[in-house]
N, C-alpha and C. Protein backbone atom coordinates (compact mmCIF):
# COMPACT_ATOMS: atom_id res chain seq x y z
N UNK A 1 49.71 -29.89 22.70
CA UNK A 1 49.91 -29.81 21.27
C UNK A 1 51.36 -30.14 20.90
N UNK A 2 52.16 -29.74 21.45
CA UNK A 2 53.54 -29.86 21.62
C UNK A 2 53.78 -31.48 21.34
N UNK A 3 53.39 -32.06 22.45
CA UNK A 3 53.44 -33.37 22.20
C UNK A 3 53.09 -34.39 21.60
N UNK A 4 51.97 -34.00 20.79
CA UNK A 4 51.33 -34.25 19.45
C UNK A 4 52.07 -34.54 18.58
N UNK A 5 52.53 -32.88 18.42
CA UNK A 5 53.43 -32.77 17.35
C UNK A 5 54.47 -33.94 17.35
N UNK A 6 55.41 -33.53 18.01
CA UNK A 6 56.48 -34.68 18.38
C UNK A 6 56.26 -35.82 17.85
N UNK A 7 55.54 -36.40 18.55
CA UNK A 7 55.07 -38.23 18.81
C UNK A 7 54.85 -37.85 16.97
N UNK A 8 53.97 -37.16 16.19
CA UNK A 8 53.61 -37.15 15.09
C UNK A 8 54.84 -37.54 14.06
N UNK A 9 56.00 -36.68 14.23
CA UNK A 9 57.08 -36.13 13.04
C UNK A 9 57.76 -36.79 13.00
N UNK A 10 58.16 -37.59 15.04
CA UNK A 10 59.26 -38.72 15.04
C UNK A 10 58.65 -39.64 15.00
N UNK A 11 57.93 -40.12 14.40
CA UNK A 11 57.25 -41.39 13.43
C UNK A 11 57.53 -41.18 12.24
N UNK A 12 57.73 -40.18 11.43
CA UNK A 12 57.67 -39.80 10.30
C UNK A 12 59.20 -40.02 9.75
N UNK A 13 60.00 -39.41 10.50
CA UNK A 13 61.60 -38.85 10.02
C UNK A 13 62.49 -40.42 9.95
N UNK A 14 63.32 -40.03 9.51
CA UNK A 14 64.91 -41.15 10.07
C UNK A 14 65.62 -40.88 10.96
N UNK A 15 65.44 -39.46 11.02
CA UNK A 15 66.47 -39.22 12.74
C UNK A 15 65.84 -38.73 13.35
N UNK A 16 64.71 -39.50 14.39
CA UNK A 16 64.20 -38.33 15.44
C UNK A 16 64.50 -37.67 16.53
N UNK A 17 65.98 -38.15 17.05
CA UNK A 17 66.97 -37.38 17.51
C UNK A 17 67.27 -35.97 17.34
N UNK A 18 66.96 -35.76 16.42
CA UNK A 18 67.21 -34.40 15.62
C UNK A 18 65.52 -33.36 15.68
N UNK A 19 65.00 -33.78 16.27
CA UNK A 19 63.58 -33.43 16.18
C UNK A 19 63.30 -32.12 17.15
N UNK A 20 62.90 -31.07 16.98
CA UNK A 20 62.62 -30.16 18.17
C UNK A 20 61.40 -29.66 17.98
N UNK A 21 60.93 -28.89 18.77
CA UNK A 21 59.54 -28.31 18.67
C UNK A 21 59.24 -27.49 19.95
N UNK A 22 59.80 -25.96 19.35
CA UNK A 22 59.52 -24.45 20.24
C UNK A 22 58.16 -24.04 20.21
N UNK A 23 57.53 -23.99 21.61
CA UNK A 23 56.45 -23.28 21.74
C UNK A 23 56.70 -21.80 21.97
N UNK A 24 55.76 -21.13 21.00
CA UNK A 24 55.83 -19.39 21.08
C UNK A 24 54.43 -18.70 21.10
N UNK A 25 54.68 -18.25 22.12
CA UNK A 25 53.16 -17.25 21.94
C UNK A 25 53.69 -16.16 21.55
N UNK A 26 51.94 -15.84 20.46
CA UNK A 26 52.10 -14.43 19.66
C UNK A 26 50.61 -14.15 19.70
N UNK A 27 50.59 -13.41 20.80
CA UNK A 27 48.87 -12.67 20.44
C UNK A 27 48.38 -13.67 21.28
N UNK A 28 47.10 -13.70 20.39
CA UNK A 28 45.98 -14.74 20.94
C UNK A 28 46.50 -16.46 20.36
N UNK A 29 47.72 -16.61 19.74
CA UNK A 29 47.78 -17.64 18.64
C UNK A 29 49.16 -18.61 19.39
N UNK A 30 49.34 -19.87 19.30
CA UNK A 30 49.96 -20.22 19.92
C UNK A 30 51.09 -20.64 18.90
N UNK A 31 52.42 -20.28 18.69
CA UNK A 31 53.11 -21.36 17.23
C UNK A 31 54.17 -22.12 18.11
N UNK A 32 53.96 -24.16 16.87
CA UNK A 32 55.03 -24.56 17.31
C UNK A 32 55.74 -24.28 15.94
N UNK A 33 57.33 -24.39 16.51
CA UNK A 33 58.00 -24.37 15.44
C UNK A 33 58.50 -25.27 15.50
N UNK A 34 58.77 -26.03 14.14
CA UNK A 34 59.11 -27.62 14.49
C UNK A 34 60.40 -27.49 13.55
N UNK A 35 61.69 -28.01 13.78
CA UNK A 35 62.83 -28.13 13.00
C UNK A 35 63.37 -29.43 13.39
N UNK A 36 63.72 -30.38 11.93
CA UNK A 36 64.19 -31.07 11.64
C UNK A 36 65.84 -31.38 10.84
N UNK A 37 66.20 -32.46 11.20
CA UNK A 37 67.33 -32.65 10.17
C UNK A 37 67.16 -32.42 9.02
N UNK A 38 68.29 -31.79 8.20
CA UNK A 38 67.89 -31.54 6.59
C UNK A 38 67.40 -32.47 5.67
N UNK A 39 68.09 -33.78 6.05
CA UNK A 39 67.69 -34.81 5.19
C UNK A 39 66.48 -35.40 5.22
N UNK A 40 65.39 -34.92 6.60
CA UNK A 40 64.04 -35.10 6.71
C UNK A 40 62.92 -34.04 6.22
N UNK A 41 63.90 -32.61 5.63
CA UNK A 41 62.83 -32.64 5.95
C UNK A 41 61.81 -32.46 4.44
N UNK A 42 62.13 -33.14 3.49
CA UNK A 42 61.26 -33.58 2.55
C UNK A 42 60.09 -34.45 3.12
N UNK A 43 60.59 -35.30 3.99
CA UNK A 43 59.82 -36.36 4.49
C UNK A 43 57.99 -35.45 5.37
N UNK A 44 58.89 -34.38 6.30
CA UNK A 44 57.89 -33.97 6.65
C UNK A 44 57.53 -32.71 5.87
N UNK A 45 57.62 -32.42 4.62
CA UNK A 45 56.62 -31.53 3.69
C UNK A 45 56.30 -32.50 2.75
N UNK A 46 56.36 -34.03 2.80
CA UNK A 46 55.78 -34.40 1.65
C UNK A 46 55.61 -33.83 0.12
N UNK A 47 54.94 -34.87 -0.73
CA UNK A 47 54.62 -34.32 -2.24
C UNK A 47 53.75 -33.16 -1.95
N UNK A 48 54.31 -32.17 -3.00
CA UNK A 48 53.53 -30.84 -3.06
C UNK A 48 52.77 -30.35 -1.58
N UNK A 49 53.50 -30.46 -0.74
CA UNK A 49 53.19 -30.03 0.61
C UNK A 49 51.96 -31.35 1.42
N UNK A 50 51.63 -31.97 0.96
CA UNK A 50 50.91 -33.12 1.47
C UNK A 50 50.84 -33.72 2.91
N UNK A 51 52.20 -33.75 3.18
CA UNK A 51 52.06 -34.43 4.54
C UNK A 51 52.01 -32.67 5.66
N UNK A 52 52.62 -31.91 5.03
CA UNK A 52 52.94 -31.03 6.05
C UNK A 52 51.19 -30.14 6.47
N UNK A 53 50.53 -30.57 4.96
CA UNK A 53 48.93 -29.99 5.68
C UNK A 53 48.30 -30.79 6.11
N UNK A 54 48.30 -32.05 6.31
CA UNK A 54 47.55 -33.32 7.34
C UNK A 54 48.61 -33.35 8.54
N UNK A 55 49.40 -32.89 9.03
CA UNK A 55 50.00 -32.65 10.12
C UNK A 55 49.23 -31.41 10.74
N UNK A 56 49.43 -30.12 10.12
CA UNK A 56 48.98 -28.72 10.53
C UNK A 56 47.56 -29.21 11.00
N UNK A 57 46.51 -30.23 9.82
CA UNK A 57 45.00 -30.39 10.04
C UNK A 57 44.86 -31.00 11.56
N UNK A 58 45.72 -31.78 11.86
CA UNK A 58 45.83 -32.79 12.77
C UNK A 58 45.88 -31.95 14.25
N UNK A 59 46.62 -30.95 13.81
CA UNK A 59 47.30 -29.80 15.16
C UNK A 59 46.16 -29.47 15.33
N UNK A 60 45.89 -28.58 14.62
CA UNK A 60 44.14 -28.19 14.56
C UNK A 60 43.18 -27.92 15.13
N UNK A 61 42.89 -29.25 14.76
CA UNK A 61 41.87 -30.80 15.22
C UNK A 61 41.77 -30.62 16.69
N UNK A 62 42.87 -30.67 16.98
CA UNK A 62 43.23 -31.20 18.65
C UNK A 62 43.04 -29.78 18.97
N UNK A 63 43.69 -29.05 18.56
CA UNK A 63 43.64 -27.51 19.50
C UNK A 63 42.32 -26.60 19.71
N UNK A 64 41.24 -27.10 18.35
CA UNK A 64 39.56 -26.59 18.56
C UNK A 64 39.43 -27.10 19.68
N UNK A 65 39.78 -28.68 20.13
CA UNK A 65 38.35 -28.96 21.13
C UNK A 65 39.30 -28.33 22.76
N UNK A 66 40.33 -27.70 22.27
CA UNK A 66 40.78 -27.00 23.64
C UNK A 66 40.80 -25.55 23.68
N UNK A 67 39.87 -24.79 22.59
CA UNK A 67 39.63 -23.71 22.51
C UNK A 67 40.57 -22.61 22.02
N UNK A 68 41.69 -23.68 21.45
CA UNK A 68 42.61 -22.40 21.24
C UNK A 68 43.32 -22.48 19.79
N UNK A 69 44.23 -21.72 19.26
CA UNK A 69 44.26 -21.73 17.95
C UNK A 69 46.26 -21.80 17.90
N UNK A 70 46.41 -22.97 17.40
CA UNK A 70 47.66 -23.13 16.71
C UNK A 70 48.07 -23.13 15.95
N UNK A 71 49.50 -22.75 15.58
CA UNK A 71 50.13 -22.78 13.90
C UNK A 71 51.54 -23.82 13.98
N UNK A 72 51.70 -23.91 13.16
CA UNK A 72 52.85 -25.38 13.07
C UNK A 72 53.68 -24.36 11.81
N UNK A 73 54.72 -23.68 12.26
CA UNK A 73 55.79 -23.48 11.47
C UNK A 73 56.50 -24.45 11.19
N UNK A 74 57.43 -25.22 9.67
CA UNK A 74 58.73 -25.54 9.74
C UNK A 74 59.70 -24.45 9.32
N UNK A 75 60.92 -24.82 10.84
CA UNK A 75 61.57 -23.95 10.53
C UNK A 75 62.65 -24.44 9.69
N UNK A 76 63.60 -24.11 8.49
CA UNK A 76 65.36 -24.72 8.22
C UNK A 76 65.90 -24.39 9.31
């Protein structure tokens, strides 16, 4: 999922240099936390949150057919 993410956001941004993404377990639930440069990160919450819930859908997606349940924090 991790790497999903990634490959996902640094397509998205202008600096994907700046791109990270902490895996944390909590419970039964797995979170990445994804932090970006400031100046991206409009880019990855999109209009009225738009891109940032077809990213989360996308995480998802991938993490049902592996039985497990992820969350996609952005962190500032």
């Amino acid at each position: 999922m991790k790497n999903l993410l990634l490959y996902i956001v640094k397509n998205i941004v202008d600096n994907p240099d700046a791109v990270t993404v902490t895996e944390v377990e909590r419970g039964d639930n797995t979170v990445l936390e994804l932090r970006v440069a400031p100046d991206d990160m409009g880019k990855v919450i999109g209009r009225q949150g738009r891109t940032s819930k077809e990213i989360r859908s996308i995480i998802k997606a991938a993490a049902m057919k592996e039985n497990r349940k992820v969350i996609v924090e952005i962190v500032d």
